[in-house]
C-alpha atoms as a PDB file:
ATOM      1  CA  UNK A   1      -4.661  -2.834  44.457  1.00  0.00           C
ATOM      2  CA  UNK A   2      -4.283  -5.761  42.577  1.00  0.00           C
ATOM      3  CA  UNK A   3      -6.479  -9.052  42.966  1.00  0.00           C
ATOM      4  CA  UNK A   4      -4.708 -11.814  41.772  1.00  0.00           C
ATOM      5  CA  UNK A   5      -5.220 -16.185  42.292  1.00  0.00           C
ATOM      6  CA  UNK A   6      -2.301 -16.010  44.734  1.00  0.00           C
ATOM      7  CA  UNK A   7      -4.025 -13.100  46.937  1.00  0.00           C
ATOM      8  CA  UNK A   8      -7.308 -15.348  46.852  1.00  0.00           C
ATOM      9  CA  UNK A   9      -5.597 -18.386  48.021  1.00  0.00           C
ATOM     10  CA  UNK A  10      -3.916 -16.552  51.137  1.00  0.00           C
ATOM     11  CA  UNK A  11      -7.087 -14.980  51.786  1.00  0.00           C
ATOM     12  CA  UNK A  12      -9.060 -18.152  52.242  1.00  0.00           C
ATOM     13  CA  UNK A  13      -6.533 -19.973  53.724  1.00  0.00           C
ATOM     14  CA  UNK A  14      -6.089 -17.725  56.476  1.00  0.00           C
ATOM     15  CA  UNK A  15      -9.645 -16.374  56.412  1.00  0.00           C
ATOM     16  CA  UNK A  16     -11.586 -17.886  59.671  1.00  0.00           C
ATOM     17  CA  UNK A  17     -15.597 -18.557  60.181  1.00  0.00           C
ATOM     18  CA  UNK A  18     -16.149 -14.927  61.110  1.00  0.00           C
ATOM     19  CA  UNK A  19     -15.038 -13.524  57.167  1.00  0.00           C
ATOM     20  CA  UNK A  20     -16.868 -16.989  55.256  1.00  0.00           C
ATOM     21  CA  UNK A  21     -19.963 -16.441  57.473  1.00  0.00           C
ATOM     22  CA  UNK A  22     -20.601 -12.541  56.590  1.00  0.00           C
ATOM     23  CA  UNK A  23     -19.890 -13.625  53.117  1.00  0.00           C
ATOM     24  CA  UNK A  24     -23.012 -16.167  53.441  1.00  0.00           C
ATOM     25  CA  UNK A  25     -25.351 -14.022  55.412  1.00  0.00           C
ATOM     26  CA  UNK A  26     -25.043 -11.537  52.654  1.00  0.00           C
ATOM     27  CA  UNK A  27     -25.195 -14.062  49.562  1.00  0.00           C
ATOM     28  CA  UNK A  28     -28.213 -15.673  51.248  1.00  0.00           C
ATOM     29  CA  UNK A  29     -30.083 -12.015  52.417  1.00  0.00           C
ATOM     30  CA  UNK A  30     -29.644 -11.161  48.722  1.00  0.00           C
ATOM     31  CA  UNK A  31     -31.909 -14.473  47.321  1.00  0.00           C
ATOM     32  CA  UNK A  32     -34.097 -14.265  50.469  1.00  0.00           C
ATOM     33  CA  UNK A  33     -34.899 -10.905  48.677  1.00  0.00           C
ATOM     34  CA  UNK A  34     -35.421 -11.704  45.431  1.00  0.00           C
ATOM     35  CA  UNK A  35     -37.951 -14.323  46.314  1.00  0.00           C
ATOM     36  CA  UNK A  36     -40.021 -11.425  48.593  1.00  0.00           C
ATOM     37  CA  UNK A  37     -43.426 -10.247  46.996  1.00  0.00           C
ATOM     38  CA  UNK A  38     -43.239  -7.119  44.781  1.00  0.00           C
ATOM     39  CA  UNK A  39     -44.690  -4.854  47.924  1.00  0.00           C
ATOM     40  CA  UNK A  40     -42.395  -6.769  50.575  1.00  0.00           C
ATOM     41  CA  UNK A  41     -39.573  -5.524  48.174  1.00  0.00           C
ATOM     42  CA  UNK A  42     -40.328  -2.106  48.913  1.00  0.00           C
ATOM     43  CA  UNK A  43     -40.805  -2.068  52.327  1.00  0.00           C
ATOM     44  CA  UNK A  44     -37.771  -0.034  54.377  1.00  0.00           C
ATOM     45  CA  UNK A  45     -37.082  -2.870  56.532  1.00  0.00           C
ATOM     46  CA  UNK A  46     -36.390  -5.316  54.421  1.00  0.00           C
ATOM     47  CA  UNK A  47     -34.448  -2.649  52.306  1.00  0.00           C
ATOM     48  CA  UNK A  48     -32.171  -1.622  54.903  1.00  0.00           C
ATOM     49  CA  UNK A  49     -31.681  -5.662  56.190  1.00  0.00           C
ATOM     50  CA  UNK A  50     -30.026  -6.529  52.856  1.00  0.00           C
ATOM     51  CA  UNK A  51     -28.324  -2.764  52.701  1.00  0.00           C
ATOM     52  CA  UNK A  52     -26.640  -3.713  55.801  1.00  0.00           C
ATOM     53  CA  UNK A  53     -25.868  -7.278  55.068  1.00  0.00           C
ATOM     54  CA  UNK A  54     -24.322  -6.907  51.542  1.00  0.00           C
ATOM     55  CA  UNK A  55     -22.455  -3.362  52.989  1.00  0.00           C
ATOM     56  CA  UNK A  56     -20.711  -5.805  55.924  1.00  0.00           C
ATOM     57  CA  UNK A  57     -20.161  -8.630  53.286  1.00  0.00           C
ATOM     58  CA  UNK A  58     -18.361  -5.941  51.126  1.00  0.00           C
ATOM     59  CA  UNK A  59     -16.271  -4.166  53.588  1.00  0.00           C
ATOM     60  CA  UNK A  60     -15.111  -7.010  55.390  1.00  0.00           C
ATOM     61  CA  UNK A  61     -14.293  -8.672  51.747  1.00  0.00           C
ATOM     62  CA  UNK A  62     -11.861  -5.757  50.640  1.00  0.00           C
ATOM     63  CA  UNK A  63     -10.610  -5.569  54.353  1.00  0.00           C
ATOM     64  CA  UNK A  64      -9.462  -9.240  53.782  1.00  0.00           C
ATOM     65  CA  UNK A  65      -8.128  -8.816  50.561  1.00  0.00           C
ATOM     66  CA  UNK A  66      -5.628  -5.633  51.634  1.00  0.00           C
ATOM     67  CA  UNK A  67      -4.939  -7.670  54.785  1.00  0.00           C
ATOM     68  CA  UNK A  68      -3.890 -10.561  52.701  1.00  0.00           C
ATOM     69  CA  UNK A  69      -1.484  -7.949  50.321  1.00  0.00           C
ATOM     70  CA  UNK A  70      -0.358  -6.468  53.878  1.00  0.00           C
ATOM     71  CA  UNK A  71      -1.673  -3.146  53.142  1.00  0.00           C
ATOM     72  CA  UNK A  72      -3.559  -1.145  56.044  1.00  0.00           C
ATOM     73  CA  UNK A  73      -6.846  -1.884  56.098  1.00  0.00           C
ATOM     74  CA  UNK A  74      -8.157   0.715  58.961  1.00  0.00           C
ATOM     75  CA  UNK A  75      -9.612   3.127  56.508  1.00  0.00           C
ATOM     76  CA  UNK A  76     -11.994   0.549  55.190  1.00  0.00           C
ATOM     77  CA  UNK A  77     -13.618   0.015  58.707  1.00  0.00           C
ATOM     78  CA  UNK A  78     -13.313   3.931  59.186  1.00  0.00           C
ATOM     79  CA  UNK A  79     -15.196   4.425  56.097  1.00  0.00           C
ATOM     80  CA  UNK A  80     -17.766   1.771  56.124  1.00  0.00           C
ATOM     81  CA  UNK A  81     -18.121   0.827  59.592  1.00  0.00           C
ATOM     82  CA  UNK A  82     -17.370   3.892  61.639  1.00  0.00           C
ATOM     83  CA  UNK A  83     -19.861   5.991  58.955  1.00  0.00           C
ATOM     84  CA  UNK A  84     -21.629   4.307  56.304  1.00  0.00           C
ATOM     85  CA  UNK A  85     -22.191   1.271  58.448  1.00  0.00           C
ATOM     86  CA  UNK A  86     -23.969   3.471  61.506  1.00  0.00           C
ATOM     87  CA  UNK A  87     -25.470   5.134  59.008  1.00  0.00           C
ATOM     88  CA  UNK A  88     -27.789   2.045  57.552  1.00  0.00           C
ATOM     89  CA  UNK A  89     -28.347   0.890  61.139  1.00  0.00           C
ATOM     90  CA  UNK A  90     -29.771   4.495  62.219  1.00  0.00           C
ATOM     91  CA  UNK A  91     -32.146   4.110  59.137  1.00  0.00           C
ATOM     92  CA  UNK A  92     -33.215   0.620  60.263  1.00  0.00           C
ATOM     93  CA  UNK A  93     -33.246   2.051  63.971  1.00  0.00           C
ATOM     94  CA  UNK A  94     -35.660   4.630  62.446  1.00  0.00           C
ATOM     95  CA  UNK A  95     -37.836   2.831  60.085  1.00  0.00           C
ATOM     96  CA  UNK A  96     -38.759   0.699  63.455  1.00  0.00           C
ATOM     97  CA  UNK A  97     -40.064   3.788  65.064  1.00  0.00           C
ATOM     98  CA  UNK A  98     -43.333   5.083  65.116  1.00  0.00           C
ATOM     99  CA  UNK A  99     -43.385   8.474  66.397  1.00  0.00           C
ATOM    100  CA  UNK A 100     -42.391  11.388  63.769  1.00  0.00           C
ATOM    101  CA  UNK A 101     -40.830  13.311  66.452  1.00  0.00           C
ATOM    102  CA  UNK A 102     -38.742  10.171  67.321  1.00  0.00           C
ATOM    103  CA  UNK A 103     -38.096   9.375  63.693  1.00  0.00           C
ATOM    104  CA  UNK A 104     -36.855  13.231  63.247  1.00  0.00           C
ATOM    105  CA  UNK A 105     -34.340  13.153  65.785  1.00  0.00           C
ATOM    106  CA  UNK A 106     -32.978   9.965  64.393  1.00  0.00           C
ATOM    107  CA  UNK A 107     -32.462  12.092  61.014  1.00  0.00           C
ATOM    108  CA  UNK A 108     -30.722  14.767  63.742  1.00  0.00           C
ATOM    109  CA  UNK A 109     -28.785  12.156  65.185  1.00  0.00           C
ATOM    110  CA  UNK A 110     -27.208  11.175  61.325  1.00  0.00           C
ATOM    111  CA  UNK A 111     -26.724  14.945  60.387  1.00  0.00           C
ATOM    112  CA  UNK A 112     -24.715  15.593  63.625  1.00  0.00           C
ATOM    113  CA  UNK A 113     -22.604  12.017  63.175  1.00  0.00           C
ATOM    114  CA  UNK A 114     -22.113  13.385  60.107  1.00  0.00           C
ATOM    115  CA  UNK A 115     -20.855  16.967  61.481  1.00  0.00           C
ATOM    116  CA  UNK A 116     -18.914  16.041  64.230  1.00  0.00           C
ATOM    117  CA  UNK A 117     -17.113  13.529  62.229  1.00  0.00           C
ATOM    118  CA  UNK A 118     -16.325  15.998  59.538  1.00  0.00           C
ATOM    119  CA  UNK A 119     -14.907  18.564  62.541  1.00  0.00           C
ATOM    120  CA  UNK A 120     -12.627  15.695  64.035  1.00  0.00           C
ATOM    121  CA  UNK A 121     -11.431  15.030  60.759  1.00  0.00           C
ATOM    122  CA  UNK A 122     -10.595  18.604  59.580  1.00  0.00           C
ATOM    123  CA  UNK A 123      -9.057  19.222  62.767  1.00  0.00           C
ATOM    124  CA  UNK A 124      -6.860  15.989  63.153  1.00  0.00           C
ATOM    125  CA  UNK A 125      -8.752  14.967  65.869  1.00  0.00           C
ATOM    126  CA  UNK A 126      -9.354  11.925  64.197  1.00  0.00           C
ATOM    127  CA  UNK A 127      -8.032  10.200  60.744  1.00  0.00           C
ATOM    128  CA  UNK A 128      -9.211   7.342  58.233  1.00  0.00           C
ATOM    129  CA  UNK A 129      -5.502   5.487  59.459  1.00  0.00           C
ATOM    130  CA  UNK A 130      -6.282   5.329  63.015  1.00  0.00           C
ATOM    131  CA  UNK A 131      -7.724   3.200  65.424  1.00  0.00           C
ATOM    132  CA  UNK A 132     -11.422   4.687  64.883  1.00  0.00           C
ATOM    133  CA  UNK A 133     -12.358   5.383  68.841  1.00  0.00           C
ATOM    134  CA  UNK A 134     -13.110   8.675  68.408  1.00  0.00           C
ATOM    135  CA  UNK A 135     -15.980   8.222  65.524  1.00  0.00           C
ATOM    136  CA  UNK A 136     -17.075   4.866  67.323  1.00  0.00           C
ATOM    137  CA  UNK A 137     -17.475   7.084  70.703  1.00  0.00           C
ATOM    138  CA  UNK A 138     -19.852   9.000  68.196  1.00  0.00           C
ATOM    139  CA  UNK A 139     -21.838   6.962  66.187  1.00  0.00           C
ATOM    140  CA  UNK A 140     -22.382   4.375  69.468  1.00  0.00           C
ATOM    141  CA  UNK A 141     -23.904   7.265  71.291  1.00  0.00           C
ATOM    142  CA  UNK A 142     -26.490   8.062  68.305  1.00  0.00           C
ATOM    143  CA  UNK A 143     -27.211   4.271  68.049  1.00  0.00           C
ATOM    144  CA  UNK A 144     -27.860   3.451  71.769  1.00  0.00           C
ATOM    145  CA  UNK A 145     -29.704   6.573  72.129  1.00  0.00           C
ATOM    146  CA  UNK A 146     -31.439   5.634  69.210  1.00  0.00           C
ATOM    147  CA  UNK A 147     -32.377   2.384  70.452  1.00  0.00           C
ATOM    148  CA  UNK A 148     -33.301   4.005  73.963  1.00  0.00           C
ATOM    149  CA  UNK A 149     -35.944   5.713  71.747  1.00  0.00           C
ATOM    150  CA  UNK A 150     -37.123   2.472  70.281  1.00  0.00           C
ATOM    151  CA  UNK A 151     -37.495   0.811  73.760  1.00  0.00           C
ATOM    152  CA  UNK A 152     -39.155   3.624  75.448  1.00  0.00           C
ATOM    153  CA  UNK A 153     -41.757   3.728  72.582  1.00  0.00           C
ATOM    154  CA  UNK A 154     -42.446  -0.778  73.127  1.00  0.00           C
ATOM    155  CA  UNK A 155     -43.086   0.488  77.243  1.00  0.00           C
ATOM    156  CA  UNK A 156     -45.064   3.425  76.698  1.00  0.00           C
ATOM    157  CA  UNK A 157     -47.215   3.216  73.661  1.00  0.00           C
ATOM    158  CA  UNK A 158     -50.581   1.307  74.161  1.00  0.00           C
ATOM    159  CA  UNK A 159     -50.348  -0.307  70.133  1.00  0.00           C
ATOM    160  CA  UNK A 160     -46.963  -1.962  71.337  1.00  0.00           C
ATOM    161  CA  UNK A 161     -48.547  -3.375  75.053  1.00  0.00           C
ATOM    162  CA  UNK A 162     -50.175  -5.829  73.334  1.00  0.00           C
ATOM    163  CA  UNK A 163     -46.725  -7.220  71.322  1.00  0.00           C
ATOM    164  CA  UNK A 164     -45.439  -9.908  72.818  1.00  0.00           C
ATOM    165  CA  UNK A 165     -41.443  -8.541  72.753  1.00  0.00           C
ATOM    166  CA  UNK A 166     -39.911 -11.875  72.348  1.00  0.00           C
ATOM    167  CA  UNK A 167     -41.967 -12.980  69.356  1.00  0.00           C
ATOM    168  CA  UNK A 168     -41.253  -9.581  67.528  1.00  0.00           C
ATOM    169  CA  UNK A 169     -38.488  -9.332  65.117  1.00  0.00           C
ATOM    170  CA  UNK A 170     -38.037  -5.136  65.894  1.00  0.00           C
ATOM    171  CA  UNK A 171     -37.039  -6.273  69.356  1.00  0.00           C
ATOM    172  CA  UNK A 172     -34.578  -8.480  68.910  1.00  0.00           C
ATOM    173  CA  UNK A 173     -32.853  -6.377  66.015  1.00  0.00           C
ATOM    174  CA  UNK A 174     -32.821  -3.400  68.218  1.00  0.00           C
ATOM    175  CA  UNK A 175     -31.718  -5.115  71.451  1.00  0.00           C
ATOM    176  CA  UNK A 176     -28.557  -7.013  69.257  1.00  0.00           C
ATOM    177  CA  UNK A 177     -27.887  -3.601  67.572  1.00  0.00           C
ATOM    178  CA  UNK A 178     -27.497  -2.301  71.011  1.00  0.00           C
ATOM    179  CA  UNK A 179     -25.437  -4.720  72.358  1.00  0.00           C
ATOM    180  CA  UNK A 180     -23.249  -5.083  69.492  1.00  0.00           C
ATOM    181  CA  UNK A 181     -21.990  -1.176  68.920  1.00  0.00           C
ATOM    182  CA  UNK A 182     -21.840  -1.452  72.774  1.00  0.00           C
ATOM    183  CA  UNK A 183     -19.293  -3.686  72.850  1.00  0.00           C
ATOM    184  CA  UNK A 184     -17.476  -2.643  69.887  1.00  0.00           C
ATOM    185  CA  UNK A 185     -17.058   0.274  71.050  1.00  0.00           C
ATOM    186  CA  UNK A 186     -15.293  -1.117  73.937  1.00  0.00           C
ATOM    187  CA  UNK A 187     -12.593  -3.082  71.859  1.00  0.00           C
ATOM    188  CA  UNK A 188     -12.071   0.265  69.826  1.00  0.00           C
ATOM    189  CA  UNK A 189     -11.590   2.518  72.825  1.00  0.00           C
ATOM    190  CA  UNK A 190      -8.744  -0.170  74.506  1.00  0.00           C
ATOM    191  CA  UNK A 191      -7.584  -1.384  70.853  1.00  0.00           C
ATOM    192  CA  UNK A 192      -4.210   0.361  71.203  1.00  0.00           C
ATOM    193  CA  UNK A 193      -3.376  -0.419  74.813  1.00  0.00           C
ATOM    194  CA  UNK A 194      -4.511  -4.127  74.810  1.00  0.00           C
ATOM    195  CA  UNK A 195      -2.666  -4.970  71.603  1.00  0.00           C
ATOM    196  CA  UNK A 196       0.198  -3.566  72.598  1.00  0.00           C
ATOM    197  CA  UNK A 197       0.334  -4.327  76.103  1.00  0.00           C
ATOM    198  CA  UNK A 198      -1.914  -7.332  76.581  1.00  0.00           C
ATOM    199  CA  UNK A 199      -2.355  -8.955  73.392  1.00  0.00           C
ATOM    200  CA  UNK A 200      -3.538 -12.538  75.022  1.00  0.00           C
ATOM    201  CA  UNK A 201      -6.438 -10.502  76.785  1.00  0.00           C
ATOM    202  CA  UNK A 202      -7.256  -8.670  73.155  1.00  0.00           C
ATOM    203  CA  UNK A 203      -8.032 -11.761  71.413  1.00  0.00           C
ATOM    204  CA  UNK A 204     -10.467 -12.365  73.507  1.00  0.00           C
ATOM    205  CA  UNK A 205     -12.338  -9.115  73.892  1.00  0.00           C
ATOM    206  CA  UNK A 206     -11.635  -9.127  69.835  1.00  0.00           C
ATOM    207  CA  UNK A 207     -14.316 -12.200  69.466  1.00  0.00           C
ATOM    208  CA  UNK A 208     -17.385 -10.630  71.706  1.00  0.00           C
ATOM    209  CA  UNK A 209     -18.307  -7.947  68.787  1.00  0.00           C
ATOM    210  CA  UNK A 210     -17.436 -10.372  66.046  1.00  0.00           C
ATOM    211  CA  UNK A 211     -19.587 -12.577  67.630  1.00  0.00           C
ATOM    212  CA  UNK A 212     -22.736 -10.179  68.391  1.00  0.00           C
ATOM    213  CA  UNK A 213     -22.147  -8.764  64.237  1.00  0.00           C
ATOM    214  CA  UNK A 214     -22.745 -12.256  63.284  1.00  0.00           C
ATOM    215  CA  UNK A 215     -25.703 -12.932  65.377  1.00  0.00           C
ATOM    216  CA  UNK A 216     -27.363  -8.971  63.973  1.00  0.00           C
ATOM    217  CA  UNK A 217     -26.617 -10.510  60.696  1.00  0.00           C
ATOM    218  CA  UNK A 218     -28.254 -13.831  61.368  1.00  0.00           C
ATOM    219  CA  UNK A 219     -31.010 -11.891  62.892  1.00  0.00           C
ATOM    220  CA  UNK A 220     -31.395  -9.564  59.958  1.00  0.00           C
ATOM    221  CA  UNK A 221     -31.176 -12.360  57.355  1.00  0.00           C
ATOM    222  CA  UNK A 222     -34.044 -14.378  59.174  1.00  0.00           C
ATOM    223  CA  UNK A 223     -35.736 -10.710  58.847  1.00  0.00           C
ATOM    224  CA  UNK A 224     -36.224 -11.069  55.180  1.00  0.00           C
ATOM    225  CA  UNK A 225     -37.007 -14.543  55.076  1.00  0.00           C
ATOM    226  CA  UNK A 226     -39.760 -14.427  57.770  1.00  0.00           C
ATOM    227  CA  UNK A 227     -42.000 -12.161  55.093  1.00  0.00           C
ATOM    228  CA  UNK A 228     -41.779 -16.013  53.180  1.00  0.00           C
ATOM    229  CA  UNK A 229     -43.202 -17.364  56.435  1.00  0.00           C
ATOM    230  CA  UNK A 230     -44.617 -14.929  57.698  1.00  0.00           C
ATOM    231  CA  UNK A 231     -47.177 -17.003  59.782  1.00  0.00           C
ATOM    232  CA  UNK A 232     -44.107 -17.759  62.231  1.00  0.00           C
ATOM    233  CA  UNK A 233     -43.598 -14.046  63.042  1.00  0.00           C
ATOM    234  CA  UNK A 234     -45.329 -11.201  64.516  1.00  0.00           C
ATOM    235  CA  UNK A 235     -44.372  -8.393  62.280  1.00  0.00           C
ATOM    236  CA  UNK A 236     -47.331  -5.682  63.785  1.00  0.00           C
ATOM    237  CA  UNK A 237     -44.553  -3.536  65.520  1.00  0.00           C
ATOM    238  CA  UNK A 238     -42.434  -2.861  61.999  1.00  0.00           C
ATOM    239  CA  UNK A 239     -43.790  -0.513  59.670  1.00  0.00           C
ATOM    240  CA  UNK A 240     -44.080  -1.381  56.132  1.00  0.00           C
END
């Protein structure tokens, strides 16, 4: 693959707010960071914020590029989406717990993504050229359980009564995480059959998880930048 001026140009050209916008969050998540205290620097959440905000920058970067040289492009979403990208936001899903047994079955939850994806795979179940709705039926049911886990802990724990949910960053991250592999994952499992059949109605399904990535990325970028103003936030519920 071969970047060149001319592959630029047509990438820009044709790129939309969705591509220059993931480009930003990421740019901007990476100097929030290196303005964060030395300790704030080291602390998993803020870690796995810019993890996930440069990994979408670069993925959806080379996806443009091979888009723009009309090469297929599904492998990079396969790869860093549908695995490395579920990955990161199970760690962030994790780091938000605070029960061990919770935070263990989270590991269980990456280990068996990990599995089952490698059995689909080697059995041609699933490939890194297709559409992807077999590993996002996967990964979304490890991330919404994960959340579950998350939510059941802010109701049940007496330390999280107390939290005002709306106020706290771990709630809003989660609930936006939720929502977002929710409705990707119904784009991925109709991608063939509206595309081919009803491509007016795909467009428009095609901008609700485009939409919800941007606003987890927004969220996670004001993530890092509310340990510079920290007074605004209420940051008791996410462990550092």
């Amino acid at each position: 693959m071969r970047i060149d001026e001319t592959t630029l140009q047509v990438l820009f050209e044709r790129s939309d707010h969705y591509l220059k916008l993931m480009l930003f969050f990421g740019i901007a998540g990476w100097i929030g960071f290196l303005f964060l205290k030395k300790e704030d620097k080291t602390n998993p959440t803020m870690v796995y914020s810019l993890g996930i905000l440069l990994h979408i920058a670069f993925y959806e970067f080379l996806a443009s590029i091979l888009a723009a040289q009309q090469i297929n492009n599904h492998w990079v979403y396969n790869i860093f989406n549908g695995h490395i990208g579920s990955i990161l936001f199970l760690l962030l899903i994790r780091n938000l717990l605070k029960k061990k047994t919770h935070r263990r079955i989270v590991l269980y939850f990456i280990a068996a993504l990990l599995l089952i994806s490698g059995a689909l795979h080697f059995n041609g179940i699933a490939s890194l050229h297709d559409g992807g709705e077999y590993i996002a039926l996967v990964n979304t049911v490890f991330i919404l359980s994960s959340c579950s886990l998350y939510f059941f802990e802010l109701i049940t724990m007496d330390e999280n009564l107390a939290i005002n949910p709306l106020k706290s960053f771990s709630f809003w991250v989660t609930t936006i995480v939720l929502f977002y592999f929710s409705s990707s994952f119904m784009i991925y499992i109709s991608y063939v059959y509206l595309y081919t059949h009803h491509l007016d109605i795909f467009y428009m399904v095609y901008e609700i998880p485009r939409h919800m990535s941007l606003l987890c990325n927004l969220l996670l970028c004001l993530g890092i930048y509310s340990k510079v103003m920290e007074k605004n936030f209420e940051l008791e519920i996410i462990h550092v």
